[in-house]
PDB file of N, CA and C in Angstrom:
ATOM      1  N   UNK A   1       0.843  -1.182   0.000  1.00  0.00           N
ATOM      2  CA  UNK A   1       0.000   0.000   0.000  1.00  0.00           C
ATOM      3  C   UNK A   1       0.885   1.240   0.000  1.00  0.00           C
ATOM      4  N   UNK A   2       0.654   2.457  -0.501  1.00  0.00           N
ATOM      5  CA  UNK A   2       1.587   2.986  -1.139  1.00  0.00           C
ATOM      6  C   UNK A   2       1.234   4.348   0.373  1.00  0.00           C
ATOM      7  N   UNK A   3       1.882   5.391   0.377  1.00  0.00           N
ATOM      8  CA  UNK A   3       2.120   6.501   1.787  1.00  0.00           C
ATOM      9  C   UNK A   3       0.684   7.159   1.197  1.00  0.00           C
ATOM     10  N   UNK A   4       0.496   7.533   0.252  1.00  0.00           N
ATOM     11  CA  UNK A   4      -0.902   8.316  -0.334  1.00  0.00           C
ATOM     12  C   UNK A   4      -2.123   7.559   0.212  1.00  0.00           C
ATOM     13  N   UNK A   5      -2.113   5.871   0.374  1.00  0.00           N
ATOM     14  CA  UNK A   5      -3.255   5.693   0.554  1.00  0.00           C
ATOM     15  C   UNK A   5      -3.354   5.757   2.005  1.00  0.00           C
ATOM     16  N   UNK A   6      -2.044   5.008   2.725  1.00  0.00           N
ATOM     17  CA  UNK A   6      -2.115   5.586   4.195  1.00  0.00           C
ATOM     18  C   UNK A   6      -2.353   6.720   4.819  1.00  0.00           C
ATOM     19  N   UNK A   7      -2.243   7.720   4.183  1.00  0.00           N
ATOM     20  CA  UNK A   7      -2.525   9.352   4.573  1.00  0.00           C
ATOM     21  C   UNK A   7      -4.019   9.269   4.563  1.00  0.00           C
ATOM     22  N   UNK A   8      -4.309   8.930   3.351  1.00  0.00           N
ATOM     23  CA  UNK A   8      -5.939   8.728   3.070  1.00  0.00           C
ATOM     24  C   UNK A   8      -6.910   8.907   4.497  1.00  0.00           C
ATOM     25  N   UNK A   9      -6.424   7.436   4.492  1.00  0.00           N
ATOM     26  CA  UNK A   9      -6.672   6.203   5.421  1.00  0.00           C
ATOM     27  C   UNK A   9      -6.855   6.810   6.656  1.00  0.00           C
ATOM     28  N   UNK A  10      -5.550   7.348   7.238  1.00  0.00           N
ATOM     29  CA  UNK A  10      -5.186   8.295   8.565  1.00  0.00           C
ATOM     30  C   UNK A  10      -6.395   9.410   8.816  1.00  0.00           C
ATOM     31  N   UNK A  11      -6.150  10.373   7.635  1.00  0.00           N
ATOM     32  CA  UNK A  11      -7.030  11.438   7.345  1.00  0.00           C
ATOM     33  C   UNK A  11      -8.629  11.090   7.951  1.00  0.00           C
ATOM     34  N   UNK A  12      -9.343   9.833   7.397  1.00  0.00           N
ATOM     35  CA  UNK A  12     -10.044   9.287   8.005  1.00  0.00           C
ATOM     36  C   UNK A  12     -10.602   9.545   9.124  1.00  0.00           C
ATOM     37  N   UNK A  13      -9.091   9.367  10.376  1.00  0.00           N
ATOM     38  CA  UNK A  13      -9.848   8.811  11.959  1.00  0.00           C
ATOM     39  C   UNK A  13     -10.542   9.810  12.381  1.00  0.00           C
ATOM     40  N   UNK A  14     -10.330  11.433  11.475  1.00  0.00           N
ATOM     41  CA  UNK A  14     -11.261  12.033  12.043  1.00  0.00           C
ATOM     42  C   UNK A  14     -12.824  11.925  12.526  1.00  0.00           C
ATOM     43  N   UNK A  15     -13.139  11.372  11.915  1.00  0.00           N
ATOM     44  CA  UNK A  15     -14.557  10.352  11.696  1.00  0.00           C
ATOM     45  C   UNK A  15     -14.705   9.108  12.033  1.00  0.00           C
ATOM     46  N   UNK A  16     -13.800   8.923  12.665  1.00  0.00           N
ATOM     47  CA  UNK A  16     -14.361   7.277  13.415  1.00  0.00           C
ATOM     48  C   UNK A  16     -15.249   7.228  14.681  1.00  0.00           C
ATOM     49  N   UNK A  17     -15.412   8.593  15.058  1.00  0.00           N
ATOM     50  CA  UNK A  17     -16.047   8.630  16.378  1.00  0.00           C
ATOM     51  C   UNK A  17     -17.608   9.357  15.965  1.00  0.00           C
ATOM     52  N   UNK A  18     -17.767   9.411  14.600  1.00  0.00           N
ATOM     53  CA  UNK A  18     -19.200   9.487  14.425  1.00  0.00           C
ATOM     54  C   UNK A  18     -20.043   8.641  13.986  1.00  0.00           C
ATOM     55  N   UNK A  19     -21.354   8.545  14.531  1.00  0.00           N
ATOM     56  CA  UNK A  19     -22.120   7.202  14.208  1.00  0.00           C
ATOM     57  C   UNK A  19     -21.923   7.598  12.654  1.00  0.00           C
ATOM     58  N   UNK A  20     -22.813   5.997  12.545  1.00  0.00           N
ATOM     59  CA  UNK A  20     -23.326   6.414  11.046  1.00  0.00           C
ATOM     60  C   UNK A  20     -24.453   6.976  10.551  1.00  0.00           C
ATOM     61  N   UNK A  21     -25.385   7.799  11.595  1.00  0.00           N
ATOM     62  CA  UNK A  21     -26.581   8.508  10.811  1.00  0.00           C
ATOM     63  C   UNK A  21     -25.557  10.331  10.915  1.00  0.00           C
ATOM     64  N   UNK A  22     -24.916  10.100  11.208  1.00  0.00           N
ATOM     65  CA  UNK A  22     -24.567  11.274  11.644  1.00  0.00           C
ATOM     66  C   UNK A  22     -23.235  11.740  10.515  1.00  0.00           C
ATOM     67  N   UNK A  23     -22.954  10.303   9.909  1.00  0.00           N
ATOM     68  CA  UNK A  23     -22.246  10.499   8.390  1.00  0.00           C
ATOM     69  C   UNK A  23     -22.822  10.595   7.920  1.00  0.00           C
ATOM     70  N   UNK A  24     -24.169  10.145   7.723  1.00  0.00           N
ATOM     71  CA  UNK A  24     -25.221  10.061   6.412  1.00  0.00           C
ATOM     72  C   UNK A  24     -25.809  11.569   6.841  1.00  0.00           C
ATOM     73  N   UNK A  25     -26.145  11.830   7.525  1.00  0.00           N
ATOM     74  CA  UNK A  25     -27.043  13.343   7.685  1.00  0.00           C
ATOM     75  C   UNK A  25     -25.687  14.250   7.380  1.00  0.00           C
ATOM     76  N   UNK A  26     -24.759  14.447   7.226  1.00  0.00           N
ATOM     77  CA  UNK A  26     -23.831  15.394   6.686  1.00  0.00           C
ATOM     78  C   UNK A  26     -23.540  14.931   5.269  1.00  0.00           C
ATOM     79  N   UNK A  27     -23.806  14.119   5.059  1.00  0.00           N
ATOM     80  CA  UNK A  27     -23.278  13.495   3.172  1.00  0.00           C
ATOM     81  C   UNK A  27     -24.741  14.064   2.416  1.00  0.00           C
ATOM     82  N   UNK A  28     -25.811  13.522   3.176  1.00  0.00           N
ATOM     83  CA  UNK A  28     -26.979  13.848   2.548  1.00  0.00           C
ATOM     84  C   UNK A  28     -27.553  15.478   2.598  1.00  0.00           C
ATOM     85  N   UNK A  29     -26.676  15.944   3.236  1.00  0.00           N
ATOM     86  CA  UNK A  29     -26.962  17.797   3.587  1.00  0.00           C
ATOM     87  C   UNK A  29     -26.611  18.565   3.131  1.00  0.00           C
ATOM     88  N   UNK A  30     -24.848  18.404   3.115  1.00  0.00           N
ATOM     89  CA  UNK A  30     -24.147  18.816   2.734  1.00  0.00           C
ATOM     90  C   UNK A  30     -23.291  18.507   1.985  1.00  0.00           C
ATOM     91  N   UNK A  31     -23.049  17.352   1.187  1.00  0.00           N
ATOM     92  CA  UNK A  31     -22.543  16.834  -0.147  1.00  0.00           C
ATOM     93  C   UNK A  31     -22.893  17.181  -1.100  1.00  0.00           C
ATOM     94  N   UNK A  32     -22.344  17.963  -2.146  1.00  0.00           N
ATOM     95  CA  UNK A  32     -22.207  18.837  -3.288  1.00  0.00           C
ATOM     96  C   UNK A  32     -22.885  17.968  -4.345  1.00  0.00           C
ATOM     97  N   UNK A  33     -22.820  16.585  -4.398  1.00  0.00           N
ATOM     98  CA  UNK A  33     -24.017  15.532  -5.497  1.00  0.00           C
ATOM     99  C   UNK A  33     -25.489  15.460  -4.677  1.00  0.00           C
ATOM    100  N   UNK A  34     -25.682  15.292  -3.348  1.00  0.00           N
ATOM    101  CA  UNK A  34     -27.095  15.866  -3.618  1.00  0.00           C
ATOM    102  C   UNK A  34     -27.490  16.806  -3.294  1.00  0.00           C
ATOM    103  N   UNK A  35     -26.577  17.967  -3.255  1.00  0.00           N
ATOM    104  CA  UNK A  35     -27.165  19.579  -3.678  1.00  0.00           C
ATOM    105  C   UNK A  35     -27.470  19.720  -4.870  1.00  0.00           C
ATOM    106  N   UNK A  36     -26.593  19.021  -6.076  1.00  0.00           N
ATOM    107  CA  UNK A  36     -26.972  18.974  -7.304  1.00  0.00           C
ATOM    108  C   UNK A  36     -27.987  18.403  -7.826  1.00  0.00           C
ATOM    109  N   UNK A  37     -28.609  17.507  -7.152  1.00  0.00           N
ATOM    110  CA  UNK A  37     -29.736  16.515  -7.393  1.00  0.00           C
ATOM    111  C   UNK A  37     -31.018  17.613  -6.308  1.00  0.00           C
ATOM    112  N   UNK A  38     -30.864  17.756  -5.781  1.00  0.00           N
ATOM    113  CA  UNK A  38     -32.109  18.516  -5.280  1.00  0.00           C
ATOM    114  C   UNK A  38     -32.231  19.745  -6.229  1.00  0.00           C
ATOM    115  N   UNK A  39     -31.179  20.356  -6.701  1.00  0.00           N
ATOM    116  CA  UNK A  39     -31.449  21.655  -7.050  1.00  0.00           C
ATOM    117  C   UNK A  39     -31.567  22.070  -8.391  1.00  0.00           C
ATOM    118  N   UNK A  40     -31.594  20.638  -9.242  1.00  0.00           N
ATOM    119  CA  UNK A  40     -32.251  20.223 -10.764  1.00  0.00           C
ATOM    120  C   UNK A  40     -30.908  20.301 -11.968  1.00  0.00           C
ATOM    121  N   UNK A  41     -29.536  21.004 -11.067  1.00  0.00           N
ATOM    122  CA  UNK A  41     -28.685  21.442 -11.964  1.00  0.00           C
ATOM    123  C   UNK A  41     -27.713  20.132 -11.498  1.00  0.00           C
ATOM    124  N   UNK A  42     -27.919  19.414 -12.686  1.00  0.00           N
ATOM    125  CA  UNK A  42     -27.216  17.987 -12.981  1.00  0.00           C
ATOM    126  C   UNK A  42     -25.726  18.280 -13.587  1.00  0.00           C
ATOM    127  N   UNK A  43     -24.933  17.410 -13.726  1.00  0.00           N
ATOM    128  CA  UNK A  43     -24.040  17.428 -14.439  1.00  0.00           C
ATOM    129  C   UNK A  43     -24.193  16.901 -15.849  1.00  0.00           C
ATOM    130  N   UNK A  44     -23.653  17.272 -17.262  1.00  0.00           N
ATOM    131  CA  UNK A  44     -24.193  16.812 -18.761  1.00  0.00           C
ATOM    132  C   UNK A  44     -23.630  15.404 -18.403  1.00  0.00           C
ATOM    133  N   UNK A  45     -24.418  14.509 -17.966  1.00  0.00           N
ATOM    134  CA  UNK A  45     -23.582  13.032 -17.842  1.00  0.00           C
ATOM    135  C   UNK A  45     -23.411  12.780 -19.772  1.00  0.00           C
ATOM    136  N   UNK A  46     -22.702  12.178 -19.952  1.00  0.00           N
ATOM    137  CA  UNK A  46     -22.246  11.272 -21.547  1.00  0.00           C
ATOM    138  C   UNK A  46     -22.968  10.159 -21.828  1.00  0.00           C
ATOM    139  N   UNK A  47     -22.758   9.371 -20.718  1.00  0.00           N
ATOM    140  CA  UNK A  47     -22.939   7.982 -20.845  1.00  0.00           C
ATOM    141  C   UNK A  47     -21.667   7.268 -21.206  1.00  0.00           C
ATOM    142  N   UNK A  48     -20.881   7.489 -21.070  1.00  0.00           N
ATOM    143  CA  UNK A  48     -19.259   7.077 -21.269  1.00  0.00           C
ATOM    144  C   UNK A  48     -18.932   7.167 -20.233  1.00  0.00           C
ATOM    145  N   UNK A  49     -18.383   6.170 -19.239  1.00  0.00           N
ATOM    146  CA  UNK A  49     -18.316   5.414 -18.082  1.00  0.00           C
ATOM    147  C   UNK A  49     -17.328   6.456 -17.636  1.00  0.00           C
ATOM    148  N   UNK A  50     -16.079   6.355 -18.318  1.00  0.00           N
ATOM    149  CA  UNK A  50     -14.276   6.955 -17.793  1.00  0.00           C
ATOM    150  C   UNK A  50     -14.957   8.709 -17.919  1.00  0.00           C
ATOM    151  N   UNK A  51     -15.567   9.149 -19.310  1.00  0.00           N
ATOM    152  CA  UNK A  51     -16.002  10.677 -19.255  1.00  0.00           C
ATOM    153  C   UNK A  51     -17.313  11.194 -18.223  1.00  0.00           C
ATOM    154  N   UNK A  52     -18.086  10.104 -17.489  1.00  0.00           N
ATOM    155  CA  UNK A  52     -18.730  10.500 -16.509  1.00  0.00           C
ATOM    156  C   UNK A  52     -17.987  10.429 -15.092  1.00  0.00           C
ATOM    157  N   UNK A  53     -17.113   9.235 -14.935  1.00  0.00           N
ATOM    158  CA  UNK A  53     -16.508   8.671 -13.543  1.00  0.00           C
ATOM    159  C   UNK A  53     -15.342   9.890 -13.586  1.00  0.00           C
ATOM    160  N   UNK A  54     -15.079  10.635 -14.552  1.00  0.00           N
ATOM    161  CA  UNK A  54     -13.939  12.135 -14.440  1.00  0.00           C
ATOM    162  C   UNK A  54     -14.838  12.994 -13.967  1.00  0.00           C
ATOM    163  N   UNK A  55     -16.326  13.234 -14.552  1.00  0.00           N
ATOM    164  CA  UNK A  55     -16.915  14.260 -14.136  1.00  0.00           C
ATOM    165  C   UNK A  55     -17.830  13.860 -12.634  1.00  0.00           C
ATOM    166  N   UNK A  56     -17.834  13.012 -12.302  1.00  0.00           N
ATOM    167  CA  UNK A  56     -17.974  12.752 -11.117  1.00  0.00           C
ATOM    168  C   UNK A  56     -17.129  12.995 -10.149  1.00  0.00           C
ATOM    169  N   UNK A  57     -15.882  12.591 -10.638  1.00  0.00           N
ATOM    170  CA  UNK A  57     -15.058  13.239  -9.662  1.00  0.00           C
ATOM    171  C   UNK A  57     -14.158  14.483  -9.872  1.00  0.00           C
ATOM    172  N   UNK A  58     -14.690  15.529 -10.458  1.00  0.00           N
ATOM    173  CA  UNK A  58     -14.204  17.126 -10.502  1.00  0.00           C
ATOM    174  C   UNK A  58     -15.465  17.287  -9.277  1.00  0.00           C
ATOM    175  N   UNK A  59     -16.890  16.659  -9.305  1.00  0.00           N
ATOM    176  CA  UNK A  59     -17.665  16.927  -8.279  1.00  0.00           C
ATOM    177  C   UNK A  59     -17.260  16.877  -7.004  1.00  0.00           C
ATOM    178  N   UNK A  60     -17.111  15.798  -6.654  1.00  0.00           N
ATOM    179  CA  UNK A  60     -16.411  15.253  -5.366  1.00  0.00           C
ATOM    180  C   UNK A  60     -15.299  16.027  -5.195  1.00  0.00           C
ATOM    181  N   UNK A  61     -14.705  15.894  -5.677  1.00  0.00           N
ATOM    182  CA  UNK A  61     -12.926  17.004  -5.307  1.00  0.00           C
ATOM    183  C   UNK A  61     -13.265  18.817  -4.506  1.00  0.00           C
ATOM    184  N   UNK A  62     -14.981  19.198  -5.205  1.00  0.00           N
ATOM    185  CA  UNK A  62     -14.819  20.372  -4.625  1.00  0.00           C
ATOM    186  C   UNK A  62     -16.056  19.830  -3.452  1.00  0.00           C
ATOM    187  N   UNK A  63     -16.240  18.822  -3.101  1.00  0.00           N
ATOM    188  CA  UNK A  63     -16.869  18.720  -1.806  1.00  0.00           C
ATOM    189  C   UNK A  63     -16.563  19.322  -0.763  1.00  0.00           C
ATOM    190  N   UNK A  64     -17.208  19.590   0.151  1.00  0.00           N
ATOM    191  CA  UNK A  64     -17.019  19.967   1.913  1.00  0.00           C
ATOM    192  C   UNK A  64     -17.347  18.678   2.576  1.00  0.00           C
ATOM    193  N   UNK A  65     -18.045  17.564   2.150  1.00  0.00           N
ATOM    194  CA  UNK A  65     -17.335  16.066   3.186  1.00  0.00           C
ATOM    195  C   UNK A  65     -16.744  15.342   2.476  1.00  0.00           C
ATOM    196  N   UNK A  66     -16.085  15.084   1.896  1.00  0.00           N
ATOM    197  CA  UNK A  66     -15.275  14.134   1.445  1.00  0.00           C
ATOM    198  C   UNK A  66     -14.988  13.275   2.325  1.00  0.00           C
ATOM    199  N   UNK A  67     -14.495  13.739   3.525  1.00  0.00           N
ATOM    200  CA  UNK A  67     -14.107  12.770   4.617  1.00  0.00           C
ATOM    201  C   UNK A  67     -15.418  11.977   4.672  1.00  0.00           C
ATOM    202  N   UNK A  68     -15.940  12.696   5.278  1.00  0.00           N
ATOM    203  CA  UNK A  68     -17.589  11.661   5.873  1.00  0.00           C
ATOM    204  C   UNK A  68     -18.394  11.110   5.028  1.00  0.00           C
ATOM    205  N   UNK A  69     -17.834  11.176   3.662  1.00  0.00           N
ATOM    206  CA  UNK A  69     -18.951  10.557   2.482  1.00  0.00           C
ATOM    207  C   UNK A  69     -17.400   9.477   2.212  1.00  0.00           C
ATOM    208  N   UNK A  70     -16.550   9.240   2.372  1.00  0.00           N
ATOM    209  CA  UNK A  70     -15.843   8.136   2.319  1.00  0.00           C
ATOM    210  C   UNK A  70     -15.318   7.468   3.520  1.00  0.00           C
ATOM    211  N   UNK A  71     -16.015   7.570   4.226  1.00  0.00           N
ATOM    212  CA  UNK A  71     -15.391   7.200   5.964  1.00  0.00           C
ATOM    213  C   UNK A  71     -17.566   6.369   5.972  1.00  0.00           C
ATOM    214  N   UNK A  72     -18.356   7.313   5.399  1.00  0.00           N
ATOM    215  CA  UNK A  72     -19.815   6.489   5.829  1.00  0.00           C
ATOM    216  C   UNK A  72     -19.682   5.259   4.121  1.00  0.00           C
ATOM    217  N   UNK A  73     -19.090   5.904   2.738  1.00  0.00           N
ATOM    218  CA  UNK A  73     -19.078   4.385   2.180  1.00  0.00           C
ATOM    219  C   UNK A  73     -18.171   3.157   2.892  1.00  0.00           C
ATOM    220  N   UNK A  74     -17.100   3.650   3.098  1.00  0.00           N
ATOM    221  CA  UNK A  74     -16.244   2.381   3.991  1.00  0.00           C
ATOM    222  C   UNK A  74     -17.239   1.667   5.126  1.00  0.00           C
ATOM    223  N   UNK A  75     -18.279   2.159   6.013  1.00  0.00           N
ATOM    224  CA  UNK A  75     -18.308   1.914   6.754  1.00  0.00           C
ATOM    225  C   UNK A  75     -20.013   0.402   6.215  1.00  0.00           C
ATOM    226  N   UNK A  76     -20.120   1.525   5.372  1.00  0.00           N
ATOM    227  CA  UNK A  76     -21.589   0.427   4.591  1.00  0.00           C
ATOM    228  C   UNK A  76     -21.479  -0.499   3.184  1.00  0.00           C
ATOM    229  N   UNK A  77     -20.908  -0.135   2.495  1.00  0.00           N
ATOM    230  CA  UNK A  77     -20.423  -0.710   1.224  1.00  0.00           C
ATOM    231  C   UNK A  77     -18.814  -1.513   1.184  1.00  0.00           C
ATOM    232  N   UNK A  78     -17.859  -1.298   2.705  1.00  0.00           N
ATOM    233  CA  UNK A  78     -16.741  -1.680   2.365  1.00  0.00           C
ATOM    234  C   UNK A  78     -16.026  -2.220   1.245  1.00  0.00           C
ATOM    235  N   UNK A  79     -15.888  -3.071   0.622  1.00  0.00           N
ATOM    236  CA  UNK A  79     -14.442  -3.573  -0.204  1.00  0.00           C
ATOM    237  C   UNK A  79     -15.254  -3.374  -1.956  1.00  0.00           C
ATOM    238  N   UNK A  80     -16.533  -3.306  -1.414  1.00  0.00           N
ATOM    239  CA  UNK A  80     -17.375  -3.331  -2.463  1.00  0.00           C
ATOM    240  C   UNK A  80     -17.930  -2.470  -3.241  1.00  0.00           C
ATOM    241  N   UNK A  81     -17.377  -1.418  -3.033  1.00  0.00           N
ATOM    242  CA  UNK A  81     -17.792   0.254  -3.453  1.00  0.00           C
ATOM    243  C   UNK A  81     -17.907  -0.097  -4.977  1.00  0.00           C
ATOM    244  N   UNK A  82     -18.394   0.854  -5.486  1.00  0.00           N
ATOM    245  CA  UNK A  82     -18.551   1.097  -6.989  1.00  0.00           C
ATOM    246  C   UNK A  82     -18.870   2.377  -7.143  1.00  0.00           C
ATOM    247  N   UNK A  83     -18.236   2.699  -7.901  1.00  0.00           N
ATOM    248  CA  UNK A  83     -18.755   4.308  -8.966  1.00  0.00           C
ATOM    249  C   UNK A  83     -17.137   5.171  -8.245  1.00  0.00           C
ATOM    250  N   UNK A  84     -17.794   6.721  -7.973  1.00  0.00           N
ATOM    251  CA  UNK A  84     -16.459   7.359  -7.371  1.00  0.00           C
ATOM    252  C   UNK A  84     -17.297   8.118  -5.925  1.00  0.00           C
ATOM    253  N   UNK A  85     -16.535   8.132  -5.225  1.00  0.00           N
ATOM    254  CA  UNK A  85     -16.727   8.220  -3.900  1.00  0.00           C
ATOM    255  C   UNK A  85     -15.702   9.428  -3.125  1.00  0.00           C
ATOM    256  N   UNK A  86     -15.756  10.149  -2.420  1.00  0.00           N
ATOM    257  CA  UNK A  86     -14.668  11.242  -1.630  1.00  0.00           C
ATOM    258  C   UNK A  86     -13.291  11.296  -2.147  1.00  0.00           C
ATOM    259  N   UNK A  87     -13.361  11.691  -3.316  1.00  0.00           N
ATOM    260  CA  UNK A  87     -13.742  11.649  -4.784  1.00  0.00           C
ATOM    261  C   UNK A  87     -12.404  10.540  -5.592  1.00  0.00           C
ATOM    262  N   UNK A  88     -12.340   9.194  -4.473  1.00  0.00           N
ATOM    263  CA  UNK A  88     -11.665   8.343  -5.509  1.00  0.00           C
ATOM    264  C   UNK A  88     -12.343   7.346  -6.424  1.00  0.00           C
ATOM    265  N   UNK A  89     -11.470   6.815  -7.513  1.00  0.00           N
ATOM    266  CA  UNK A  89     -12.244   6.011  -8.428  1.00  0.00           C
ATOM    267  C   UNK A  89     -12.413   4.457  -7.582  1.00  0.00           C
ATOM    268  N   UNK A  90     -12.685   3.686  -7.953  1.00  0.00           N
ATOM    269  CA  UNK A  90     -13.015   2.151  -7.539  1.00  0.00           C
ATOM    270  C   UNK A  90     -11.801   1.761  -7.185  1.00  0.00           C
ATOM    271  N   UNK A  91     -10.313   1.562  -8.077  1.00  0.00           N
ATOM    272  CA  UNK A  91      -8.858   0.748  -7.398  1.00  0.00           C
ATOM    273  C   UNK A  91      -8.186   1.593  -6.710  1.00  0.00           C
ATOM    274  N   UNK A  92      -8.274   3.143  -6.677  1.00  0.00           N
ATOM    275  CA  UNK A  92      -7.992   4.054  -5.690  1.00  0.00           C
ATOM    276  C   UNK A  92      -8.812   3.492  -4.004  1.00  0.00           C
ATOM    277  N   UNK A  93      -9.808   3.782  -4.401  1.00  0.00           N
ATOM    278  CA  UNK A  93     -10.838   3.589  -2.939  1.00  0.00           C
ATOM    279  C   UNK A  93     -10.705   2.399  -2.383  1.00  0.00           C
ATOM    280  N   UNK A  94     -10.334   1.012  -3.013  1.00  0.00           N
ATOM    281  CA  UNK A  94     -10.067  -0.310  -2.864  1.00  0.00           C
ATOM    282  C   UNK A  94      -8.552  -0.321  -1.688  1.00  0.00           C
ATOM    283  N   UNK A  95      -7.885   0.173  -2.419  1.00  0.00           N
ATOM    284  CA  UNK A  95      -6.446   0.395  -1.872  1.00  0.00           C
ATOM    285  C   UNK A  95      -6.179   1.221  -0.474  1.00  0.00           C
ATOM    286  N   UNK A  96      -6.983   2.038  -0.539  1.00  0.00           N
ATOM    287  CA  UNK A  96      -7.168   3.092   0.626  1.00  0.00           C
ATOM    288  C   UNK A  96      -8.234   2.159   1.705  1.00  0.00           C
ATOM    289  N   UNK A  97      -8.699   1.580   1.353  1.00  0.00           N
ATOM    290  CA  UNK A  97     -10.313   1.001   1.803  1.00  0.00           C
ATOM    291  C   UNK A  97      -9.322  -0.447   2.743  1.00  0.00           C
ATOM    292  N   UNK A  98      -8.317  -0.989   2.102  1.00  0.00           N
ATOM    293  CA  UNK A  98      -7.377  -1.965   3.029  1.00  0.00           C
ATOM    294  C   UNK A  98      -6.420  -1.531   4.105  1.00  0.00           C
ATOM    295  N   UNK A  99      -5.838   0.327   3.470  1.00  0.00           N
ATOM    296  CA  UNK A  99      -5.495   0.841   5.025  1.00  0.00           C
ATOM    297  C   UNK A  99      -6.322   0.889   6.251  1.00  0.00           C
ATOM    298  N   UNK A 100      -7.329   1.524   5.589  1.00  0.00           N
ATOM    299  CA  UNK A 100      -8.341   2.312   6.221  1.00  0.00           C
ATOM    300  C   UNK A 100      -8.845   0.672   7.233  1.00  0.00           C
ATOM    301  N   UNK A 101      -9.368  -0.152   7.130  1.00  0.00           N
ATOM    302  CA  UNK A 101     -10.025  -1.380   7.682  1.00  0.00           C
ATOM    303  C   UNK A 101      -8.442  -2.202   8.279  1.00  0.00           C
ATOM    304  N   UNK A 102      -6.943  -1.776   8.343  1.00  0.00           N
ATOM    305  CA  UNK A 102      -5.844  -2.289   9.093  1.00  0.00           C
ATOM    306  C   UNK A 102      -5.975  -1.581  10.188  1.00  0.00           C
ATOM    307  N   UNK A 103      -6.612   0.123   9.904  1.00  0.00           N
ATOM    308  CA  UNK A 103      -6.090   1.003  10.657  1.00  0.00           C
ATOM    309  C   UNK A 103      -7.236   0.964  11.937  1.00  0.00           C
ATOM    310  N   UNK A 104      -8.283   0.751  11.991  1.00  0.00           N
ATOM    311  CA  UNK A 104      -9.671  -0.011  12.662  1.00  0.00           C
ATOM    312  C   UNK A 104      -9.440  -1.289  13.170  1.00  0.00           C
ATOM    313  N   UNK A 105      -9.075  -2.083  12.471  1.00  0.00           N
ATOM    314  CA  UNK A 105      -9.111  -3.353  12.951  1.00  0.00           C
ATOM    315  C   UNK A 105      -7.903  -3.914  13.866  1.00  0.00           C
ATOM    316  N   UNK A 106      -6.618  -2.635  13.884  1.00  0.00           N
ATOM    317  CA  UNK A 106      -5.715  -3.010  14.067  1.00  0.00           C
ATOM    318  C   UNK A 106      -5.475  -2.030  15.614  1.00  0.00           C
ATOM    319  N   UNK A 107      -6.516  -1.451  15.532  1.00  0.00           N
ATOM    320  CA  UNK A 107      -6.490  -0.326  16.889  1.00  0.00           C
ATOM    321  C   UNK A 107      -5.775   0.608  16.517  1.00  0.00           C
ATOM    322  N   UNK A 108      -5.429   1.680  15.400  1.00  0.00           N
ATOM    323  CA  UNK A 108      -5.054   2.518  15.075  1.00  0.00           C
ATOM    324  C   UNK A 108      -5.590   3.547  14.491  1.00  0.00           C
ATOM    325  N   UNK A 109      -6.151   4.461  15.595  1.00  0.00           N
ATOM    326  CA  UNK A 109      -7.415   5.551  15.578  1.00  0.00           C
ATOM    327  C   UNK A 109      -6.558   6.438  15.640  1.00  0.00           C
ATOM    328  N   UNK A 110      -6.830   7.783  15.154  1.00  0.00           N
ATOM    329  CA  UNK A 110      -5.900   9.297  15.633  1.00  0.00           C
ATOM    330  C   UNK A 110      -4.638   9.306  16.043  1.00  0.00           C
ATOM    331  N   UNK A 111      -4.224   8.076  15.361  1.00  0.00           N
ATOM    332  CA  UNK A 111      -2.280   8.556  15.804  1.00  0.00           C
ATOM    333  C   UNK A 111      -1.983   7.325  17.221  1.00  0.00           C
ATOM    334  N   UNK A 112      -2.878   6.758  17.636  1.00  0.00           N
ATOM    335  CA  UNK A 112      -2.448   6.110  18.445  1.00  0.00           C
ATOM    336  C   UNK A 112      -2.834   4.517  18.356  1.00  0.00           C
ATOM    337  N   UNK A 113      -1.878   3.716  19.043  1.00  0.00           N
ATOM    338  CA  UNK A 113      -1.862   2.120  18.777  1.00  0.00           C
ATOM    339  C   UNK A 113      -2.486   1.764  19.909  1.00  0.00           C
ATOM    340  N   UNK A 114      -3.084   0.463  19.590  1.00  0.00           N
ATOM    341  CA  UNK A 114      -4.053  -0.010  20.637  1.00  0.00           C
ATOM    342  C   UNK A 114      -3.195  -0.378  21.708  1.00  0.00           C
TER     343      UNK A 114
END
């Protein structure tokens, strides 16, 4: 696993100490895809998988949770994600998604070892 995904990963523990309605009520509030979906102004999707999964993630990149919309998919979809997410693609999020579940499972929250 490469230092980028561990940072990821790390970046994370900020959010390990929030439930999960409390990720979902900030992803669903304040996440920049369904501000766009409530507010009718869509993105021109293509239908070309790689030219939508780019414009999906120029979305995500200018998010305000990124953390908590990839800290609540890890926590419900784990290894199994699909599409793009706080705003990595599928073998990005995969890779980060095996720190991220060492760094939990291994007792390594906020900098400190179990």
């Amino acid at each position: 696993m490469s230092e980028v995904h561990e940072r990821i990963a790390a970046d994370l523990d900020e959010c390990a100490g929030l439930a999960d309605d409390q990720l979902a009520h900030a992803v669903r509030n304040r996440g920049l895809c369904g501000w766009l979906s409530t507010s009718g102004e869509y993105p021109e999707w293509t239908g070309d998988f790689r030219s939508d999964q780019e414009l999906a993630a120029r979305v995500c990149a200018a998010c305000p949770v990124q953390r908590e919309c990839l800290e609540w998919e890890f926590r419900t979809r784990g290894h199994a994600t699909a599409g793009v997410w706080g705003p990595l693609p599928e073998d990005e999020r995969r890779a980060v998604y095996e720190c991220w579940e060492e760094r939990r499972d291994g007792g390594t929250v906020a900098g400190e070892q179990a």
